[in-house]
Structure formats: C-alpha cells, structure tokens
Protein backbone atom coordinates (compact mmCIF):
# COMPACT_ATOMS: atom_id res chain seq x y z
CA UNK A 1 81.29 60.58 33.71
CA UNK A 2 81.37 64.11 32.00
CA UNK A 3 78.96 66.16 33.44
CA UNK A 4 76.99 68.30 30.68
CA UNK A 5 78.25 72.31 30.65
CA UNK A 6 75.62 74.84 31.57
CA UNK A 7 74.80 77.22 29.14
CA UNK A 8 74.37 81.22 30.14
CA UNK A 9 70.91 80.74 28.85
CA UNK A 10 70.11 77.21 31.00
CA UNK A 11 71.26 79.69 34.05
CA UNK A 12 69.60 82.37 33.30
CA UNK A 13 65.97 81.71 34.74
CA UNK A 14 67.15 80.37 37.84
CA UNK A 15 69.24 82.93 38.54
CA UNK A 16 66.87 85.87 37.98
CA UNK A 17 64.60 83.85 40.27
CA UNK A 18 66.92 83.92 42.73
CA UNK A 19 67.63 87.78 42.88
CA UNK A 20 64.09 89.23 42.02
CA UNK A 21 61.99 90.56 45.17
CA UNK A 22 58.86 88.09 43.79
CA UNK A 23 60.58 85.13 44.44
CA UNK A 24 58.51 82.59 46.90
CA UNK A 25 57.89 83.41 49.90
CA UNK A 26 55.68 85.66 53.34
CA UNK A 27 55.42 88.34 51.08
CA UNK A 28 56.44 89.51 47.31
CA UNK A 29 55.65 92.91 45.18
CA UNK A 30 54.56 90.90 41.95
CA UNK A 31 51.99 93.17 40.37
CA UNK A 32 50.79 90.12 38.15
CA UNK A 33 47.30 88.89 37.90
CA UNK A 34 48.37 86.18 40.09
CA UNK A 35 49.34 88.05 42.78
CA UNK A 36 46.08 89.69 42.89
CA UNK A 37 44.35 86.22 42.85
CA UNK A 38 46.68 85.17 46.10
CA UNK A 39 46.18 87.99 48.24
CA UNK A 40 42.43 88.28 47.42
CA UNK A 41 41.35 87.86 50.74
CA UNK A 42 44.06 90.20 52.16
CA UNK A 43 42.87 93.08 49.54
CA UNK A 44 39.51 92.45 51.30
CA UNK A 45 41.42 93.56 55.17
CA UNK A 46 43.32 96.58 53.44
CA UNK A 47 39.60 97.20 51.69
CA UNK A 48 37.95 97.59 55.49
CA UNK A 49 41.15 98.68 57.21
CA UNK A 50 41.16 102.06 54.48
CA UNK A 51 37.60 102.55 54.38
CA UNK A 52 37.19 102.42 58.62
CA UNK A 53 39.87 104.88 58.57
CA UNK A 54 38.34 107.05 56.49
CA UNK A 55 35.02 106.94 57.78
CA UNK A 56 36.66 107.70 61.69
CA UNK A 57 38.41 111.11 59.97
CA UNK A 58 34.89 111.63 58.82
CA UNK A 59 33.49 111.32 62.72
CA UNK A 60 36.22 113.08 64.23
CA UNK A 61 35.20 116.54 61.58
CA UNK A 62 32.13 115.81 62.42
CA UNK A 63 32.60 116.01 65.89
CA UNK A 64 34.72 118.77 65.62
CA UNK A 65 32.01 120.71 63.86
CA UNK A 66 29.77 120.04 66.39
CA UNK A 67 31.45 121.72 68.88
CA UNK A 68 32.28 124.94 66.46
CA UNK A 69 28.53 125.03 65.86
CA UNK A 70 27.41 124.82 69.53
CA UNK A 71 30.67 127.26 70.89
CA UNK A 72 28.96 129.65 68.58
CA UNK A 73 25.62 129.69 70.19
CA UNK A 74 24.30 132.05 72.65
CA UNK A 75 23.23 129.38 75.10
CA UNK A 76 25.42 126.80 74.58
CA UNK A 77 24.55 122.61 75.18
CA UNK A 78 26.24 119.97 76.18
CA UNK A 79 27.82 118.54 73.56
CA UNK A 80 26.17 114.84 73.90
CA UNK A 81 22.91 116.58 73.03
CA UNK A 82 23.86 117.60 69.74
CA UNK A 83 22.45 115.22 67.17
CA UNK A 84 25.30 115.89 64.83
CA UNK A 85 27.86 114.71 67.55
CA UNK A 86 25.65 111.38 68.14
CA UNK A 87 26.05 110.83 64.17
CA UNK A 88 30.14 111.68 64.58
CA UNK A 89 29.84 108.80 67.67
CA UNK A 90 28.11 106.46 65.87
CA UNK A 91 30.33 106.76 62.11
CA UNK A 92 33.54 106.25 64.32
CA UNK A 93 31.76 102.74 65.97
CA UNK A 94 31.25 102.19 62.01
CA UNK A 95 35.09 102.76 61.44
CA UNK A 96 36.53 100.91 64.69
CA UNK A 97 34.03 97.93 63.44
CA UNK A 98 35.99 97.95 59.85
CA UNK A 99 39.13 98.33 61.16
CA UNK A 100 38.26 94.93 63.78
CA UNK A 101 37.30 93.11 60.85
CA UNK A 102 40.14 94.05 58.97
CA UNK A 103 42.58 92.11 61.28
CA UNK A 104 40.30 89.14 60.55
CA UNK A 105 41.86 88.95 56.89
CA UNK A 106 44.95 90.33 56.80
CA UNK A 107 48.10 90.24 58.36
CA UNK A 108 48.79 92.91 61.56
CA UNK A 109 51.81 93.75 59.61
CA UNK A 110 49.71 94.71 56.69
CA UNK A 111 46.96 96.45 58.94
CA UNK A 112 48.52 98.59 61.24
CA UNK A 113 50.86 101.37 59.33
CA UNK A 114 47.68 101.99 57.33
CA UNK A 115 46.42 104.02 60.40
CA UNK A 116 48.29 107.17 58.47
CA UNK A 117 45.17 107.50 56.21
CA UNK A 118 43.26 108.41 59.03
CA UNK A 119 45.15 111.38 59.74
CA UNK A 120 45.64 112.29 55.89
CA UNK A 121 42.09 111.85 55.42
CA UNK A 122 41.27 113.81 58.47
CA UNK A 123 43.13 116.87 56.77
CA UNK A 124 41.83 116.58 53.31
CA UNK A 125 38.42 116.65 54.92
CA UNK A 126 38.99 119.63 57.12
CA UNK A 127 39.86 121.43 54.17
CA UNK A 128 36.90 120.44 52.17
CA UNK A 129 34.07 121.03 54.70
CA UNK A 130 36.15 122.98 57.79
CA UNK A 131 37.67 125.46 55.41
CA UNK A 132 41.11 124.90 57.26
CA UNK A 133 44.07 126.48 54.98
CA UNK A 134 46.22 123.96 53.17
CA UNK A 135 49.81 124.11 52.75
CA UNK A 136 52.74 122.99 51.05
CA UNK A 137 53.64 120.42 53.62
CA UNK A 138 50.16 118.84 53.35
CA UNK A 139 50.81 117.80 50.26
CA UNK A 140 54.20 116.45 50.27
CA UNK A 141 52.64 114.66 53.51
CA UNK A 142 49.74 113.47 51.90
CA UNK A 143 51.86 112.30 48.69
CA UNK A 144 54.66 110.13 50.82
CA UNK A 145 51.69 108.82 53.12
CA UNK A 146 49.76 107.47 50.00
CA UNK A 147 53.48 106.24 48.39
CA UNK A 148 54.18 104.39 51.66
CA UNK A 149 50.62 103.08 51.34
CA UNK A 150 51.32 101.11 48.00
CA UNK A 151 54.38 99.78 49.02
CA UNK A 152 53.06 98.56 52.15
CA UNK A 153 49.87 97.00 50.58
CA UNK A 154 52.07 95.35 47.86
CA UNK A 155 55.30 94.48 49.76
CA UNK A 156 53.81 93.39 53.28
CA UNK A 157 53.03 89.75 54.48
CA UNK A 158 50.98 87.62 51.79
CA UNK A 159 51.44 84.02 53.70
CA UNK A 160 47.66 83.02 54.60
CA UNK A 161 46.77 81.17 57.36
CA UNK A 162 43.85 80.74 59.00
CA UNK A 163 43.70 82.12 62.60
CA UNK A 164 41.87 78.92 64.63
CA UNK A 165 41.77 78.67 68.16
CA UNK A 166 44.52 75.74 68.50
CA UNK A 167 46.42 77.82 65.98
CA UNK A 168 46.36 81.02 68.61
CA UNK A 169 47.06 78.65 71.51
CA UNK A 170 50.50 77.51 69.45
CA UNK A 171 51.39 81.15 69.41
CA UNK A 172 50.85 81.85 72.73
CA UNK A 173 52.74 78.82 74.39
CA UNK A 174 55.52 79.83 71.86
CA UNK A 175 58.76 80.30 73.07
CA UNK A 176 59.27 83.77 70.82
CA UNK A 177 55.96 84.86 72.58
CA UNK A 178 56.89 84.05 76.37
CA UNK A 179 60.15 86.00 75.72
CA UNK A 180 58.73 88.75 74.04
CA UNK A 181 55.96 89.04 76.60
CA UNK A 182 58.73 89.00 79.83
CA UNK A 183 60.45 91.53 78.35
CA UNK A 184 57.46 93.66 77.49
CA UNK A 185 56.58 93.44 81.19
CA UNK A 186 59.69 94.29 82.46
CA UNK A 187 59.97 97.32 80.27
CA UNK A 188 56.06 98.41 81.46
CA UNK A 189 56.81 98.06 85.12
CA UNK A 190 60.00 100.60 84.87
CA UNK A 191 58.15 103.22 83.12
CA UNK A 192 55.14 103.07 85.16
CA UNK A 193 57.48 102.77 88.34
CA UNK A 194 58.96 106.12 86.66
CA UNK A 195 55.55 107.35 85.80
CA UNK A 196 53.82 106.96 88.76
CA UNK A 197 56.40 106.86 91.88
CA UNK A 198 59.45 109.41 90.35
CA UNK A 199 56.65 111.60 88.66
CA UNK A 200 57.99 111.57 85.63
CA UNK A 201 55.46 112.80 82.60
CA UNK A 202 57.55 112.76 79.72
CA UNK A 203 55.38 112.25 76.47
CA UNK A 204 57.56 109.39 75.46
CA UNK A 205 56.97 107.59 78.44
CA UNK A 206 53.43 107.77 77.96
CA UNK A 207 53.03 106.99 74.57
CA UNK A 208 55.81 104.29 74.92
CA UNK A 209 53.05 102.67 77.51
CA UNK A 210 50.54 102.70 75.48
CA UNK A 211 52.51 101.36 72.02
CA UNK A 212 53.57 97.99 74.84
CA UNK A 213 49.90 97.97 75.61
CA UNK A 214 49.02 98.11 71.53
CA UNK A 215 51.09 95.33 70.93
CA UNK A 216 49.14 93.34 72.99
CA UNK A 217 45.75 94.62 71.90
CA UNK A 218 46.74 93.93 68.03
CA UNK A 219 47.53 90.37 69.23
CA UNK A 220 44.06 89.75 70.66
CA UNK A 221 42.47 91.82 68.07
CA UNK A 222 43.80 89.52 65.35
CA UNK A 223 42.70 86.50 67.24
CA UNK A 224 39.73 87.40 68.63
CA UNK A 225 38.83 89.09 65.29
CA UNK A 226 40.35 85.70 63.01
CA UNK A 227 38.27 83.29 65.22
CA UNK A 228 35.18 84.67 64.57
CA UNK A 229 36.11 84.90 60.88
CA UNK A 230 37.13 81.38 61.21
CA UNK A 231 33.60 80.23 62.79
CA UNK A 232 31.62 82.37 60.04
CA UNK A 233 33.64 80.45 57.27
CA UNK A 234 34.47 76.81 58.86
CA UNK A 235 33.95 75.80 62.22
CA UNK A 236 32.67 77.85 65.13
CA UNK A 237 35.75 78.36 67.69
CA UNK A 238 33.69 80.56 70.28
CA UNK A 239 33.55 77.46 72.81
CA UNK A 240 37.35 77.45 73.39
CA UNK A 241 38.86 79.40 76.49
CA UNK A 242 41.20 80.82 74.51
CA UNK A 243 39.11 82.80 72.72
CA UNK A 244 37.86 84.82 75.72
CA UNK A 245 41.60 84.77 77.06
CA UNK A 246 42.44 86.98 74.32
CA UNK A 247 38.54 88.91 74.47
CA UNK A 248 39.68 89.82 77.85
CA UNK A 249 43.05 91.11 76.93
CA UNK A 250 41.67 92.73 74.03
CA UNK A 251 39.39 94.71 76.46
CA UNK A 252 41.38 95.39 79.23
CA UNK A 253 44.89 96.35 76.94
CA UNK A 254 42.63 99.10 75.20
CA UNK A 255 40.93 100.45 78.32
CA UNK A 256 44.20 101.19 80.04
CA UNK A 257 45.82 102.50 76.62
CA UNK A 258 43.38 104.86 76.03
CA UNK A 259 43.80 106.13 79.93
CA UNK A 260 47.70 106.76 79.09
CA UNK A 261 47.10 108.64 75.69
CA UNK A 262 44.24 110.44 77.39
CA UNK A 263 46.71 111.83 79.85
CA UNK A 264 49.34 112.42 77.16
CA UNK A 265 46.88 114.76 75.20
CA UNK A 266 45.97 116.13 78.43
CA UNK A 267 49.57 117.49 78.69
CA UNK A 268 50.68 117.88 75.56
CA UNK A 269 49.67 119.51 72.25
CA UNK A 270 47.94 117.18 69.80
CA UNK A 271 49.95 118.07 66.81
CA UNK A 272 53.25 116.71 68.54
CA UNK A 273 50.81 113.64 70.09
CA UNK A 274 49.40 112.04 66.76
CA UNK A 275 52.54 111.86 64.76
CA UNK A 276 54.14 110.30 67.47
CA UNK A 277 51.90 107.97 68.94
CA UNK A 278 51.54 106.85 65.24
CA UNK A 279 55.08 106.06 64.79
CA UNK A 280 55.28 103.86 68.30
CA UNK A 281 51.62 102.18 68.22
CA UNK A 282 53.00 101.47 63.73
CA UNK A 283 55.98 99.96 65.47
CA UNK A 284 54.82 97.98 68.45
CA UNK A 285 52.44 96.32 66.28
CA UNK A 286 54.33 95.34 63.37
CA UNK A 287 56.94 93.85 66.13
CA UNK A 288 54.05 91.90 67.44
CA UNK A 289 52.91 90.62 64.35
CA UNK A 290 56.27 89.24 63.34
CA UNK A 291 56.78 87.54 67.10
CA UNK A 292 53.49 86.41 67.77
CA UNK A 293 52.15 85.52 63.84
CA UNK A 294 55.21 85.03 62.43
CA UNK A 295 53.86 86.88 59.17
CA UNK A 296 57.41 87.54 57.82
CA UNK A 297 58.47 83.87 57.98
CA UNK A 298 60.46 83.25 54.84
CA UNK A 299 60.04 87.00 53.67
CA UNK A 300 63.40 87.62 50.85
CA UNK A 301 65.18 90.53 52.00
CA UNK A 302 64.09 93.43 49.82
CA UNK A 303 60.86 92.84 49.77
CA UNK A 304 61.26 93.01 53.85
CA UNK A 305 63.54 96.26 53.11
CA UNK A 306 61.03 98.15 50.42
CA UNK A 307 58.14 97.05 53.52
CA UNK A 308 59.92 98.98 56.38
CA UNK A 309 61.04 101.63 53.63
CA UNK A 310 57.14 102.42 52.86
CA UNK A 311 56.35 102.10 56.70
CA UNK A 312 59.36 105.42 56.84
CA UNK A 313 57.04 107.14 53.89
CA UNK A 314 53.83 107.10 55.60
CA UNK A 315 55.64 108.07 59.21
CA UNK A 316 57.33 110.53 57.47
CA UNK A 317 53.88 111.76 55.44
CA UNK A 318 52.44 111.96 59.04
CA UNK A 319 54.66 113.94 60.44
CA UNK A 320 54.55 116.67 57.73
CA UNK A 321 50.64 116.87 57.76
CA UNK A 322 50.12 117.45 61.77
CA UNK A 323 53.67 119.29 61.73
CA UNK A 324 52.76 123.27 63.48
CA UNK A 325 48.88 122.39 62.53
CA UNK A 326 47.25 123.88 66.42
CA UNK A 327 44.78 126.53 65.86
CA UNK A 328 45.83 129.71 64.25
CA UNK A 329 45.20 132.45 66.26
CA UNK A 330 44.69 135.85 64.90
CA UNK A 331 46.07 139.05 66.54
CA UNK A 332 43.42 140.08 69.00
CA UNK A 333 42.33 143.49 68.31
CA UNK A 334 42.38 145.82 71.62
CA UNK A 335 40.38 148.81 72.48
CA UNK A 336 42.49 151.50 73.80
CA UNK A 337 40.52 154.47 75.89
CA UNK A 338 43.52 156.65 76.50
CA UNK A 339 44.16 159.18 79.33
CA UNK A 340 41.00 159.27 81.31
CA UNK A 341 41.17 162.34 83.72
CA UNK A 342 41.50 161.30 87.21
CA UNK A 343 41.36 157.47 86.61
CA UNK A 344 44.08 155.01 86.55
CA UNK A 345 45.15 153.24 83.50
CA UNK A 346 43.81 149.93 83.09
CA UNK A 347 46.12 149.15 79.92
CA UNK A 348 44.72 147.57 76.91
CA UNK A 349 41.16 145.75 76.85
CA UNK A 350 41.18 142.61 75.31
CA UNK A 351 38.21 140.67 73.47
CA UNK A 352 36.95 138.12 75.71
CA UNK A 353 37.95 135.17 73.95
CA UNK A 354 35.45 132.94 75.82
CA UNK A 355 32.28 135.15 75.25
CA UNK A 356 30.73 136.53 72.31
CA UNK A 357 31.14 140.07 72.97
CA UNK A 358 33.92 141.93 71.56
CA UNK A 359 35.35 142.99 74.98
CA UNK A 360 34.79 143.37 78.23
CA UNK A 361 34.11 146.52 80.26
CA UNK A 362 34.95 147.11 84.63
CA UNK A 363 31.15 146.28 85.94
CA UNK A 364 31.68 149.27 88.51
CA UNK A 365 33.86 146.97 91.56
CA UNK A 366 36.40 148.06 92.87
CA UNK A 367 38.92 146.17 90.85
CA UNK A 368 39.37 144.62 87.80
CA UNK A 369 42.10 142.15 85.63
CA UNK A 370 44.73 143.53 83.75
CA UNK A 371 46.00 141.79 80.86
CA UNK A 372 48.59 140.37 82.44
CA UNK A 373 45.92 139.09 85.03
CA UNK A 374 47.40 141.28 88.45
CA UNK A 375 44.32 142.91 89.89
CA UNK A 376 44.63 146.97 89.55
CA UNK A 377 42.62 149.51 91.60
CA UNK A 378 40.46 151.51 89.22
C-alpha cells in the first residue's frame, strides 16, 4: 500500500497546535472571545477576589486614620470608640467576605497571588487621602504587581469543576493529600519544637508556620466556600460531615495563624513582615491547590512557566512597594539653654514625642532623664 505524502501545509495546523501555550488543557492564555466565555465564572472569583482586596486596603487607611485623628487629640479615646474605626472594621468584614466567596469560583491557584493588590492598593490610597510621599520604587512596584496580575488571571488554572462534598472527600482520602499533609506535620512540629522549647524567634520560622497553617486554611476555604456555592446553584451539601470537617479546620487553621503573624509583627518591623509573609502564604497556597485540587492537571508547560513567572512579578512588585516604607521621622528639634550659673548641665531637651507639647521642662525633683535616659542630679 503507498501511504499518501504529507504536505508542509497538511502539517502545519497540527503542529502549531502542538507548540502554542493555548493548546487544551488546566489552563491556556488565549485572549479569544472564547476564552472569555470558558472562564466566565472564574472572571467572576478574580472579580470578588480584586474588589475584597481593595476594599480591606480601604479599611486598613481607614483605620490608620483613625488612630492619627485620635493620637492628635488632647484627651485621647480608645480606639474602638471611634466611629470611623467601626466603619474601617466593618469594610474589612466586607473584603474578607469577597475574598471567601472568591474561592467559591475560582481556582486557589488563581486566588491567592492576587493578595499583592491589597498592598498596592493600600499605597496608592495612602497617597491619595494619607498624603504619604510616593517614590520611584512605588511605581515600578505597582507596575510589575499589576503585570504579574494579568498574567496570572490569564495564564492560571481554567479546568472547572464543581467543588461537591463527595468531590472534597476524594481529595482528602487522596493519596497526594495524606502525603502532603504528613509531611506538613512533620515540618510544623520541628519549628514549633524550635519555636517554643530552643527559643528560637526567627521571622522565618514564624511566618513559615503560618504559610503551613495557610495551606490548610485555603484548602477548607475552597471547600467550605465551593459547597455552599454548590448548594446555592444545585444541591444543598450542608448535611454532609465533611463539610463541617473542613468548617472546623477552616476556623481553627486561621485562629492559630493569625497568633503566629501577630507575634511576628510584634517583633519585627512591618515593612520586612508583609512582603514576606506574602511570598510564603502566595506559595503555600498555590502548593496546596495543585496537591489537594489538582488545578494544574494537564496544564502545557509554558503556560505553567508564564503562571509562576507572573507569580515572581507581583512578589517582586511587593517587595519594592513596602521596601524602607516605616515612618519617616524628622530630625527632632532640641532646645538648648546653655551655661546656667551654678547648675549642672542637663544636655539637650528633646520634644516629647508622646505629648503634645514641644518639650519637656525638670518639674522641680531632684532628678531628671537625660537623653540618653541615665538619671542626672540637677
């Protein structure tokens, strides 16, 4: 039999199917109206996920202006009876709520590294209403954050399924899972056998705790979140246990994270915090996602290498908009008495930076604080 020759142009098709990033599969970068049509319901997620974002970076200015406004009083108040802090509290439930729901649509792969426009929102805001200064590296930040954005949202996951409870319970008696889980355990128990019996504080080994403890709450989020989604949609899936297996682990995994990256800012600047925890919580998730979900089953290669490529931009954005953002503090102006016949020097006098006076004066006792904070014998 004489088989019939292939022609360049017969070849052609299938071969530029084969090497093109939108060829079939967990997720393409086809910009086509198609595309658009097919991940509907995942544009909805990356909808909720950016808009709770941006709504918390609008609580946590708010917040923060609360407290300028109140340090700046004569008699200050508590802080939880300012009405403006109550309306920060309440817009950051609002954002939390969107980002829940988001989970319920999209993949946690998808979700997850779009945390970074909460902290790029967070500084375009404090420069519109806070008056912070902007610089050059807020930009560039800002710029690589919203470039890692695009490729994420068009490059991450698109393979749909619907999160049921028997399709959670599948997961979780999965083999992937129950090895993924023993090793996360093992790994937890050393650091918090490092944390709490060697007293070892290291940042890393706090925000590494709480990324293993995200893992788990992105896991629970997704299915506690999907389920519901499911029963609103389908059939109701709140009378299986599994779904308050995973409402328990949702609760307790975020309790316990937020009491290791409480004690992390506690000890550590915020500005070296954020970026950081960012980059681990980004990571731990996305790890859990592929494990758990499987979202990047039958992913082609580039489209899996442009993914992690725009997860790098917006880590990298991050990094350049907290990067040497504490408080600026202005040289403190002094008042300077001179030689005072037949008194001691008591150096400089310094503002007090906790009052509203300009500085303070001896009260007439017998001593008083230097600058250096020894006690000197007027």
């Amino acid at each position: 039999a004489v088989w019939p020759a292939r022609t360049p142009s017969a070849q052609a098709p299938r071969l530029s199917r084969n090497f093109t990033y939108w060829a079939p599969g967990a997720g393409n970068g086809s910009l086509s109206g198609a595309w658009y049509r097919r991940n509907q319901i995942h544009l909805l997620g990356v909808l909720l996920a950016i808009l709770g974002n941006l709504v918390m970076s609008i609580s946590l200015n708010i917040q923060k202006y609360s407290h300028v406004q109140m340090a700046h009083r004569e008699h200050p108040r508590p802080y939880f009876k300012s009405v403006l802090w109550w309306a920060g509290a309440a817009l950051m439930a609002v954002g939390e709520t969107g980002n829940f729901a988001a989970y319920g649509f999209a993949p946690i792969t998808l979700i997850a590294p779009l945390g970074c426009m909460s902290v790029t929102g967070s500084a375009i805001i404090s420069v519109m209403f806070l008056k912070e200064n902007l610089r050059a590296s807020d930009l560039l930040g800002m710029t690589l954050a919203f470039a890692g954005t695009y490729l994420l949202v068009n490059f991450a996951p698109s393979r749909s399924q619907s999160i049921s409870a028997r399709t959670v319970q599948y997961y979780f008696v999965g083999w992937q899972f129950l090895i993924y889980v023993i090793l996360e355990i093992f790994i937890f128990c050393t650091l918090l056998y490092f944390h709490k019996r060697k007293g070892m504080k290291h940042m890393v080994i706090l925000l590494t705790l709480v990324a293993l403890l995200a893992s788990l709450t992105v896991i629970s989020v997704k299915a506690v979140s999907g389920m519901i989604t499911f029963s609103v949609m389908d059939k109701t899936q709140l009378t299986y246990p599994i779904f308050y297996i995973m409402f328990i682990i949702m609760i307790a995994s975020c309790v316990f994270q937020v009491k290791f990256l409480h004690q992390a800012t506690k000890l550590y600047n915020t500005t070296i915090v954020v970026p950081v925890n960012h980059v681990l919580f980004t990571t731990s998730a996305v790890i859990a996602g592929i494990i758990f979900y499987q979202e990047f089953l039958g992913a082609a290669f580039l489209t899996v290498f442009i993914y992690f490529f725009g997860c790098f931009l917006s880590f990298l954005g991050v990094f350049l908009v907290t990067r040497n953002r504490e408080k600026e503090h202005l040289p403190q102006s002094y008042i300077d008495f001179g030689n005072i016949p037949g008194k001691q020097m008591l150096d400089k006098i310094q503002p007090d930076s906790n009052g509203l006076s300009y500085g303070t004066l001896p009260d007439g006792s017998d001593s008083t604080k230097s600058q250096s904070g020894e006690k000197k014998e007027v």
